[in-house]
PDB file of N, CA and C in Angstrom:
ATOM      1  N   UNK A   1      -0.950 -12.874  -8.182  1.00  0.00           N
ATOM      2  CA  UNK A   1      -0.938 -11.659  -7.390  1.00  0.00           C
ATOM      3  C   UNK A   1      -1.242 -10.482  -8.307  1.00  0.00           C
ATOM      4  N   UNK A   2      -2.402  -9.231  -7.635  1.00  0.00           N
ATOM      5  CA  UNK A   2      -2.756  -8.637  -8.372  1.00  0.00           C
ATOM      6  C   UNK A   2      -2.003  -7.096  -8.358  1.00  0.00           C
ATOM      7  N   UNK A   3      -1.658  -6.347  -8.805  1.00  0.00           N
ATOM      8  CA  UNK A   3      -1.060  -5.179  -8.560  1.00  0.00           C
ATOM      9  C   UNK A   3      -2.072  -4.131  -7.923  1.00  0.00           C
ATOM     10  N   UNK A   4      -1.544  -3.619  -6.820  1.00  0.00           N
ATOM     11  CA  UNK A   4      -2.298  -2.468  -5.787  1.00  0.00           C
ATOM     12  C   UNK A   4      -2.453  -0.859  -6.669  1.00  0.00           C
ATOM     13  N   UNK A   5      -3.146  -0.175  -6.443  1.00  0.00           N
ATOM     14  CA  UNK A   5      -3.375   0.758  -7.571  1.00  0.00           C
ATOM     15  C   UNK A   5      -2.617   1.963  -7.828  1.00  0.00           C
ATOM     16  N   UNK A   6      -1.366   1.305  -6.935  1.00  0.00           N
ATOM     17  CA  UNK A   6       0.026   2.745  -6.937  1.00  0.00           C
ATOM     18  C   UNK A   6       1.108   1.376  -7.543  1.00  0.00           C
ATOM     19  N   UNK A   7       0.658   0.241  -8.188  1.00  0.00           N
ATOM     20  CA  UNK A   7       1.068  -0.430  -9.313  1.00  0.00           C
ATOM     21  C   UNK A   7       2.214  -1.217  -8.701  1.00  0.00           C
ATOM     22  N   UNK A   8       2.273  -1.189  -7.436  1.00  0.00           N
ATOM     23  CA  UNK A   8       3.306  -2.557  -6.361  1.00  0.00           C
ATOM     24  C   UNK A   8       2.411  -3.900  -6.355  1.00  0.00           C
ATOM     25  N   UNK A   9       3.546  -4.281  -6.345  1.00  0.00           N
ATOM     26  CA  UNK A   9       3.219  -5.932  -5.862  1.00  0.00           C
ATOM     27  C   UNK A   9       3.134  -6.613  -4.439  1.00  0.00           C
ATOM     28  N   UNK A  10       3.345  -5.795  -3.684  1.00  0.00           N
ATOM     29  CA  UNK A  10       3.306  -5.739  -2.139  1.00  0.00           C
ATOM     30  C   UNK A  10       2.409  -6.141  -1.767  1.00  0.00           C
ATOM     31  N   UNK A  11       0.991  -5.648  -2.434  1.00  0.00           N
ATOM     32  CA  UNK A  11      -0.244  -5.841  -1.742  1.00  0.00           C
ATOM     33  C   UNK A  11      -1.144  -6.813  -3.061  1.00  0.00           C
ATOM     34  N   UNK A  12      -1.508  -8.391  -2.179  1.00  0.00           N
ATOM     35  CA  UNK A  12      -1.988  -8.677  -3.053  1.00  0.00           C
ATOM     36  C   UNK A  12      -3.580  -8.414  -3.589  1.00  0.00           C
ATOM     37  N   UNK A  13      -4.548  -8.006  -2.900  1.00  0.00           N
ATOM     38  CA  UNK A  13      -5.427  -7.869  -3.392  1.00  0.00           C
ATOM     39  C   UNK A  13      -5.607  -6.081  -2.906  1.00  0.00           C
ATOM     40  N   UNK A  14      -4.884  -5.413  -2.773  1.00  0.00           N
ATOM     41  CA  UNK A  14      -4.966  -3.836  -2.752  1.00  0.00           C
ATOM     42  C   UNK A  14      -5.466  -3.612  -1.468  1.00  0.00           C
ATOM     43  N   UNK A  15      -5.703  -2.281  -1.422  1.00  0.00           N
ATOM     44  CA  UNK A  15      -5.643  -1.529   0.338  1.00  0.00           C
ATOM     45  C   UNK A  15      -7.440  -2.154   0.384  1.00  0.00           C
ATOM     46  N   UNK A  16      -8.071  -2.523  -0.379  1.00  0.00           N
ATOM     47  CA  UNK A  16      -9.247  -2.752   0.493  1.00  0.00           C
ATOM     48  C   UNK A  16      -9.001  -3.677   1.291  1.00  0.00           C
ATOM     49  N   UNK A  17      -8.158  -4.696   0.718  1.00  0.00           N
ATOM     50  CA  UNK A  17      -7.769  -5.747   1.835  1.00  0.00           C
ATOM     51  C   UNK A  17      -7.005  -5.812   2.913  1.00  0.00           C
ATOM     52  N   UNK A  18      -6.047  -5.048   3.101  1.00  0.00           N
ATOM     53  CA  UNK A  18      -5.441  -4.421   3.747  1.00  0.00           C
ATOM     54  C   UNK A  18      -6.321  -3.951   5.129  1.00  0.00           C
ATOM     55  N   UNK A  19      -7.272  -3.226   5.119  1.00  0.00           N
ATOM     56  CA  UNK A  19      -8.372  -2.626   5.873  1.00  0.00           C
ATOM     57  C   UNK A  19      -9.173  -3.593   6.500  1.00  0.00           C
ATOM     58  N   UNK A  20      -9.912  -4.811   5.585  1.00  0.00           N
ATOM     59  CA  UNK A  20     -10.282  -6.453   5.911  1.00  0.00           C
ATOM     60  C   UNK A  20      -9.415  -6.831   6.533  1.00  0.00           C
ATOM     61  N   UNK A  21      -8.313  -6.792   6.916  1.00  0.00           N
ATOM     62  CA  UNK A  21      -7.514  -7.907   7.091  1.00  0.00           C
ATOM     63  C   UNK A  21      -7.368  -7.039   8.903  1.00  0.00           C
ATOM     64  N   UNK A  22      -6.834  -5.881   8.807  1.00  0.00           N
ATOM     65  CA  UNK A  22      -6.965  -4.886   9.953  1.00  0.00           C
ATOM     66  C   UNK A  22      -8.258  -5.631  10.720  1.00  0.00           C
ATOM     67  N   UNK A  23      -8.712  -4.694  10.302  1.00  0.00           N
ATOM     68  CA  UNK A  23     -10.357  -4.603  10.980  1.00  0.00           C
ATOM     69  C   UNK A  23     -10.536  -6.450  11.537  1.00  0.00           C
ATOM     70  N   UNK A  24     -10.472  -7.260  10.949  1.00  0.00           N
ATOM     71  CA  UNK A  24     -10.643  -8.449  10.900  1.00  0.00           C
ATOM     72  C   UNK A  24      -9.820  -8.963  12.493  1.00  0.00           C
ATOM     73  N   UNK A  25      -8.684  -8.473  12.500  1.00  0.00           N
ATOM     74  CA  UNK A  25      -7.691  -8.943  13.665  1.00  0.00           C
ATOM     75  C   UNK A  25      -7.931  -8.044  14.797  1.00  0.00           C
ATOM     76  N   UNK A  26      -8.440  -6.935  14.533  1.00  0.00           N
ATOM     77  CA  UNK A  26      -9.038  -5.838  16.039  1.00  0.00           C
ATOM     78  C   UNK A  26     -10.619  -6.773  16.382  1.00  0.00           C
ATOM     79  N   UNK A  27     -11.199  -7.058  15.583  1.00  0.00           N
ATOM     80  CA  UNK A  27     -12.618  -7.169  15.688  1.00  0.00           C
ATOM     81  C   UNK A  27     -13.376  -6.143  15.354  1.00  0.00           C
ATOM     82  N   UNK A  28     -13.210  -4.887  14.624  1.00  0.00           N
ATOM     83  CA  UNK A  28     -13.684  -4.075  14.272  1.00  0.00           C
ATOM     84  C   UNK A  28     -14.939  -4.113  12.853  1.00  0.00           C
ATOM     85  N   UNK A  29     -15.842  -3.121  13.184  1.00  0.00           N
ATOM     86  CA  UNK A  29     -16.710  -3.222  12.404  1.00  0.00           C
ATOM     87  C   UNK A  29     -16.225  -2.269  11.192  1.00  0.00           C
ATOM     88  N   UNK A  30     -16.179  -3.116  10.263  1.00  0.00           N
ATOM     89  CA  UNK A  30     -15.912  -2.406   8.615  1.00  0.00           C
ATOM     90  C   UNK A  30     -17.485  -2.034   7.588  1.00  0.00           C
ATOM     91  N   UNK A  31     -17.310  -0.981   7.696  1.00  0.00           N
ATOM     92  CA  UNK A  31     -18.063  -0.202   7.111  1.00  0.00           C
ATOM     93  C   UNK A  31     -18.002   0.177   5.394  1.00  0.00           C
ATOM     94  N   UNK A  32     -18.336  -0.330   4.484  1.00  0.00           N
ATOM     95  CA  UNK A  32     -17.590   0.094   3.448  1.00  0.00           C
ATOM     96  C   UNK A  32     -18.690   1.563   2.368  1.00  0.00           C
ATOM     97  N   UNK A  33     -18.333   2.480   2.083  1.00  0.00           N
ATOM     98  CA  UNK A  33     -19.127   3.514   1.232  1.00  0.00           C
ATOM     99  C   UNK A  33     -18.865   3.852   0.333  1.00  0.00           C
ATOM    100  N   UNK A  34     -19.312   3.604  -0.742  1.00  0.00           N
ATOM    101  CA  UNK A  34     -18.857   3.805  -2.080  1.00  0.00           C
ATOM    102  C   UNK A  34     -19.890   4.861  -2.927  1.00  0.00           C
ATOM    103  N   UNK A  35     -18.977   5.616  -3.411  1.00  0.00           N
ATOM    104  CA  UNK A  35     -19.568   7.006  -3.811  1.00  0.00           C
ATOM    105  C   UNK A  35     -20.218   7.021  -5.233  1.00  0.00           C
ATOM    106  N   UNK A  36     -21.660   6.828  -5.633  1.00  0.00           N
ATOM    107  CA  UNK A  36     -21.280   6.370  -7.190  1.00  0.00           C
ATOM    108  C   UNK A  36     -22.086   7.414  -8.228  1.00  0.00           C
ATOM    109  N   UNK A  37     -21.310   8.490  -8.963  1.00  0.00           N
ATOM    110  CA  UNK A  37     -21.978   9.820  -9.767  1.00  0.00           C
ATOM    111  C   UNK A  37     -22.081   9.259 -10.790  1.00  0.00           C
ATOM    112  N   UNK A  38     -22.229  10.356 -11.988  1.00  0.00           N
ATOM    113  CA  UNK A  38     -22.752   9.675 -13.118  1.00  0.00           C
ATOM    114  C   UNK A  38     -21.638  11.115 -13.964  1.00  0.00           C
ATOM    115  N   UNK A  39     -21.957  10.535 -14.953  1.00  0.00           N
ATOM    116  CA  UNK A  39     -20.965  11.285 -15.584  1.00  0.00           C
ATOM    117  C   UNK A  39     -21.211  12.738 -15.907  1.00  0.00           C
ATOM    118  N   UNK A  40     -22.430  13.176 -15.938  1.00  0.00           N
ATOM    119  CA  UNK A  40     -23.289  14.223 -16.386  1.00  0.00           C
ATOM    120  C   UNK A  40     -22.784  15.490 -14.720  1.00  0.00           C
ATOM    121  N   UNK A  41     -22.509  14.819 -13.513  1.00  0.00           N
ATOM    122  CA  UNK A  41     -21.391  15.615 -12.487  1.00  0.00           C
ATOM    123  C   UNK A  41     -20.490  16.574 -13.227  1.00  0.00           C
ATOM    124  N   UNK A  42     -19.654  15.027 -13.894  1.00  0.00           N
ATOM    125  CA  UNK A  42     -18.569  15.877 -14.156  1.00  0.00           C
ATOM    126  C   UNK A  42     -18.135  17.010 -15.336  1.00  0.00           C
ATOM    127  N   UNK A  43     -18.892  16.687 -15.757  1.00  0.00           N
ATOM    128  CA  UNK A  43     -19.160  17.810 -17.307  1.00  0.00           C
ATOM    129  C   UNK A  43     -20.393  19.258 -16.776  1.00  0.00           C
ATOM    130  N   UNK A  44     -20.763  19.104 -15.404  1.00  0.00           N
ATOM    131  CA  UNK A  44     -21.184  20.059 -15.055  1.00  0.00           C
ATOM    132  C   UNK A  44     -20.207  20.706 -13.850  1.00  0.00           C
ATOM    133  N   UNK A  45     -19.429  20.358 -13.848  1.00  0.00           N
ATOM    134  CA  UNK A  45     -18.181  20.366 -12.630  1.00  0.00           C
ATOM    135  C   UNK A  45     -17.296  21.676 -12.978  1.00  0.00           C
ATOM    136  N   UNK A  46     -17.018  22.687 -11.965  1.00  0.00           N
ATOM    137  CA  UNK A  46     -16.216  23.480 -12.419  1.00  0.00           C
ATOM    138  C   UNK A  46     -14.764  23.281 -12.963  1.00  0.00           C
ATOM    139  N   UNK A  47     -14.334  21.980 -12.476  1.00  0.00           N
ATOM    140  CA  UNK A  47     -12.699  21.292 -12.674  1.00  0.00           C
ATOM    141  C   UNK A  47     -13.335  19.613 -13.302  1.00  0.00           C
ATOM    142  N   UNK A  48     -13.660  19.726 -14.737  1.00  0.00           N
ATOM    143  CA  UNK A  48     -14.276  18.624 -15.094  1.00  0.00           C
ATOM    144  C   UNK A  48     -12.586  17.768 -15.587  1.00  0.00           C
ATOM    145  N   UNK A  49     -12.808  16.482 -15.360  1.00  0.00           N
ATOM    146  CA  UNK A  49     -11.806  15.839 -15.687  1.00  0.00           C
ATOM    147  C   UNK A  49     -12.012  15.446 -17.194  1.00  0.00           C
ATOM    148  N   UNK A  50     -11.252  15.600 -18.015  1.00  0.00           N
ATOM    149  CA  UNK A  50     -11.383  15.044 -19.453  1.00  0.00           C
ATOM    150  C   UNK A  50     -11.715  13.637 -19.798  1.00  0.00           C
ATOM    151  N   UNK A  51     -12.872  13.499 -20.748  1.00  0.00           N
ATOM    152  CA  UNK A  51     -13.598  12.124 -20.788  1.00  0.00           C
ATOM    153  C   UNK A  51     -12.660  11.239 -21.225  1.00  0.00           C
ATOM    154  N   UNK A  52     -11.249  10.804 -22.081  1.00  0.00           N
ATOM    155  CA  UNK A  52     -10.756  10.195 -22.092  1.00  0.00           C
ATOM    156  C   UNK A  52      -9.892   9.411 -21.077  1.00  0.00           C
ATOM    157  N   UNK A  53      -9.538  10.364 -19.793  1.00  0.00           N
ATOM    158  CA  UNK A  53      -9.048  10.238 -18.439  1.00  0.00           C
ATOM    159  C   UNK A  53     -10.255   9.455 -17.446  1.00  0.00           C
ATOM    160  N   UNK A  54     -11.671  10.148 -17.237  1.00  0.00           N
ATOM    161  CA  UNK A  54     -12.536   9.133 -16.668  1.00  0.00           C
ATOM    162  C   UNK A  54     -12.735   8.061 -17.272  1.00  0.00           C
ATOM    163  N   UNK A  55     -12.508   7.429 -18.262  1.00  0.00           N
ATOM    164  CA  UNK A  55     -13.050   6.242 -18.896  1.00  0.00           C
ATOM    165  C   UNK A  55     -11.716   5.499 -18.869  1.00  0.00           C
ATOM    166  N   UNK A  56     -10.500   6.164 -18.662  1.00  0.00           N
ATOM    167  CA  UNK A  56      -9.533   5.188 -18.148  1.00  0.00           C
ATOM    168  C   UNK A  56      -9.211   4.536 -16.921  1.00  0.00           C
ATOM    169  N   UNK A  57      -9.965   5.627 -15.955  1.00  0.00           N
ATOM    170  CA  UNK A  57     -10.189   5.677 -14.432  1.00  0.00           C
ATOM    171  C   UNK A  57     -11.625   4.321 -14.314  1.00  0.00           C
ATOM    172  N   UNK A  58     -12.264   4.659 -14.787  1.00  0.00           N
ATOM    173  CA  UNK A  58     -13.415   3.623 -14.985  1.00  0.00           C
ATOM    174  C   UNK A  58     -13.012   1.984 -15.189  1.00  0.00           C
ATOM    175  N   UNK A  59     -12.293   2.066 -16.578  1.00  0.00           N
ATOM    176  CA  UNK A  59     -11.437   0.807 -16.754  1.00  0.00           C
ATOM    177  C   UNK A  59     -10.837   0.020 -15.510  1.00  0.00           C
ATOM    178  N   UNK A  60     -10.176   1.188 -15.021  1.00  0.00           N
ATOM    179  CA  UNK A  60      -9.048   0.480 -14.053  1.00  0.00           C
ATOM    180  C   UNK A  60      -9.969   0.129 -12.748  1.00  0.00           C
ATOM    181  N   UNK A  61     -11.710   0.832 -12.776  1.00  0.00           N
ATOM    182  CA  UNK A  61     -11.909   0.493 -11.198  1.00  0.00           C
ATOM    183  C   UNK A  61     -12.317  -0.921 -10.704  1.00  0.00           C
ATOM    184  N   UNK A  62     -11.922  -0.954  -9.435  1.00  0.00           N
ATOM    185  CA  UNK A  62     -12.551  -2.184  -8.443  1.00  0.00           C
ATOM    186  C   UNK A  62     -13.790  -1.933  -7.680  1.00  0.00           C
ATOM    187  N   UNK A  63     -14.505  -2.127  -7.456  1.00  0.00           N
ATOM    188  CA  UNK A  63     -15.739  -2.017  -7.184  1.00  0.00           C
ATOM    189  C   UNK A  63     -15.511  -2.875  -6.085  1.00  0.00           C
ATOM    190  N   UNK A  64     -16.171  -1.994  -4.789  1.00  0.00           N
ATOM    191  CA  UNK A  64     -16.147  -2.955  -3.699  1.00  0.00           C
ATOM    192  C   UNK A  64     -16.695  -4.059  -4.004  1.00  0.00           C
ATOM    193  N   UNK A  65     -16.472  -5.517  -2.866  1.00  0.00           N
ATOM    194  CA  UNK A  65     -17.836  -5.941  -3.449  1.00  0.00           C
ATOM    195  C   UNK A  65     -18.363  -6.151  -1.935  1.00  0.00           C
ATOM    196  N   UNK A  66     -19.505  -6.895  -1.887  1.00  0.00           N
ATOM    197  CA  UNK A  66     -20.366  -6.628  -0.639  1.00  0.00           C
ATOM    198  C   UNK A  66     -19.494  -7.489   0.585  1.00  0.00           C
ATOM    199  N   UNK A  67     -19.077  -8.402   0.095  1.00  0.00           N
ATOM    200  CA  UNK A  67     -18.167  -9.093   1.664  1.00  0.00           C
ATOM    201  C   UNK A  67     -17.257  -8.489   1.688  1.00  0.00           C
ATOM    202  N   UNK A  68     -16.611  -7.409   1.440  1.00  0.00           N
ATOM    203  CA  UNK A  68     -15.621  -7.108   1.800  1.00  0.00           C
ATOM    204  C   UNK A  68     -15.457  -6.645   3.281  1.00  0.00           C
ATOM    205  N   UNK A  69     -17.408  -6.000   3.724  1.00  0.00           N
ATOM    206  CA  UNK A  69     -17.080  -5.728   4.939  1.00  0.00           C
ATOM    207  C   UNK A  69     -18.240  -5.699   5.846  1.00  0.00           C
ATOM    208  N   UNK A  70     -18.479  -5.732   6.463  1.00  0.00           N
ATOM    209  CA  UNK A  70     -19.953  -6.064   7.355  1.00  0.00           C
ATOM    210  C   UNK A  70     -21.092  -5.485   6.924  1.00  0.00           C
ATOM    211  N   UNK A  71     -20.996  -3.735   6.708  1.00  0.00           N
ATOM    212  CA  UNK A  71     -21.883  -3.504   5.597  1.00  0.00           C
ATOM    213  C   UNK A  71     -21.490  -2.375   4.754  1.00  0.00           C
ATOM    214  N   UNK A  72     -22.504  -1.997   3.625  1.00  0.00           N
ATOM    215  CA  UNK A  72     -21.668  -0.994   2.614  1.00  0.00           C
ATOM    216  C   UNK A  72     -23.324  -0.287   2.393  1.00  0.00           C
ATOM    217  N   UNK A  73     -22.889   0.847   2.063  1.00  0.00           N
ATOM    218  CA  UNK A  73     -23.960   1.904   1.876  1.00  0.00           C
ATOM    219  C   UNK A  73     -22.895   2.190   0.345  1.00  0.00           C
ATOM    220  N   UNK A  74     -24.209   2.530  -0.738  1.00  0.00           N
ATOM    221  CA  UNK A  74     -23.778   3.323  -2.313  1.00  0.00           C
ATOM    222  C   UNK A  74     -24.258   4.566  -1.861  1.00  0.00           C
ATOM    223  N   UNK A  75     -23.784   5.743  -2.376  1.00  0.00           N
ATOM    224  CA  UNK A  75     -24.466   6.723  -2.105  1.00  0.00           C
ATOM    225  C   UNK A  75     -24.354   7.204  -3.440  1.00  0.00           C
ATOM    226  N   UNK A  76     -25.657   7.937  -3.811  1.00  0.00           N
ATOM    227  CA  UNK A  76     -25.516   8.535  -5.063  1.00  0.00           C
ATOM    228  C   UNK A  76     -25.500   9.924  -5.656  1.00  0.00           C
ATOM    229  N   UNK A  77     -25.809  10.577  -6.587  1.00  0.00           N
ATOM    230  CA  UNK A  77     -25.913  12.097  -6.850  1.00  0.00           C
ATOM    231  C   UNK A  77     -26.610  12.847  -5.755  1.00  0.00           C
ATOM    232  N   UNK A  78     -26.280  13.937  -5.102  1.00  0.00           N
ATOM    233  CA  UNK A  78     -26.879  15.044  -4.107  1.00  0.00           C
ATOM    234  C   UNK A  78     -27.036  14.021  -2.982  1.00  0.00           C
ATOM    235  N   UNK A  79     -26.119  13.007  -2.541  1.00  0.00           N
ATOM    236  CA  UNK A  79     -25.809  12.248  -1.428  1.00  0.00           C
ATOM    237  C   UNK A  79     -27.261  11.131  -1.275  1.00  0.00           C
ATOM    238  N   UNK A  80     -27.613  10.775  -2.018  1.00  0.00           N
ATOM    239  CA  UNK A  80     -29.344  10.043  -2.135  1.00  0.00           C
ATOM    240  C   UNK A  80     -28.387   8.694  -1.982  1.00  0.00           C
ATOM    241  N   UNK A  81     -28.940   7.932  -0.823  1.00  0.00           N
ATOM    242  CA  UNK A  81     -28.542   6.683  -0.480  1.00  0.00           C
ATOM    243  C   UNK A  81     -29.443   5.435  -1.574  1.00  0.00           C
ATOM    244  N   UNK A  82     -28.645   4.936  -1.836  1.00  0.00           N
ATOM    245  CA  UNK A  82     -29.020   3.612  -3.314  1.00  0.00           C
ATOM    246  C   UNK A  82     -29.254   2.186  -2.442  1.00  0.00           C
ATOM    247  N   UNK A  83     -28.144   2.278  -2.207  1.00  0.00           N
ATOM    248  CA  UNK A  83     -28.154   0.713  -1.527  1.00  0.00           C
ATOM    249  C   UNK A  83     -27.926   0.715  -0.107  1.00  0.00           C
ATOM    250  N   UNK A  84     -28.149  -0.195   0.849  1.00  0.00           N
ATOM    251  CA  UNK A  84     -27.682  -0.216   2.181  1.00  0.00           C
ATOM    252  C   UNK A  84     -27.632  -2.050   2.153  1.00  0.00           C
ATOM    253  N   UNK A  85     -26.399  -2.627   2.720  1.00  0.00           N
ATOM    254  CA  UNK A  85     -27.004  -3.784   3.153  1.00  0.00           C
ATOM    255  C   UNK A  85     -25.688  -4.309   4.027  1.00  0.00           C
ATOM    256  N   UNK A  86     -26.181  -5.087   4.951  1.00  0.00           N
ATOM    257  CA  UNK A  86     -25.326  -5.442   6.308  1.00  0.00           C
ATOM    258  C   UNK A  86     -26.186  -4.632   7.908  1.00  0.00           C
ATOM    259  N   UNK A  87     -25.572  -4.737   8.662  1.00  0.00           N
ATOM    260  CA  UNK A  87     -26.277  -4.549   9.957  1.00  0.00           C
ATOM    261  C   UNK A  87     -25.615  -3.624  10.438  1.00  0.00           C
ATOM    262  N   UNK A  88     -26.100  -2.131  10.759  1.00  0.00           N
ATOM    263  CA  UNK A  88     -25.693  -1.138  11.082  1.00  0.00           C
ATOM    264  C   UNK A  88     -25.912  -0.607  12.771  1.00  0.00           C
TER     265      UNK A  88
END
């Protein structure tokens, strides 16, 4: 069991699953969007987060992955769509 990212053991594979598991028992269509900047944002950012803090944030991330949900759009810098895949 993996720890959820507010560091409980409650949830074993974290709130994305949580949402799968929902959606899954309504019949609902899961949509997943994942936001993905580059670092050069945040050092142009008026409230830049300190590079030792994003690269710990980085460490710790989960990355959707594509089954998690029927379909997932990346979206990238100035909202420019990257990826699309699943049936919308």
């Amino acid at each position: 069991m993996t720890k959820c990212r507010l560091g409980c053991n409650s949830h074993p594979k974290g709130f994305r699953e949580i949402t799968r598991q929902l959606g899954s028992q309504y019949g609902a269509l899961i949509t997943l969007v994942a936001f993905q900047q580059t670092e050069a944002n945040n050092k142009n950012s008026r409230h830049s987060v300190p590079s030792d803090v994003l690269k710990s944030q980085v460490d710790r991330l989960q990355w959707p992955a594509r089954s998690g949900g029927h379909c997932m759009l990346v979206i990238g810098n100035q909202g420019v769509e990257l990826s699309r895949t699943g049936r919308f």
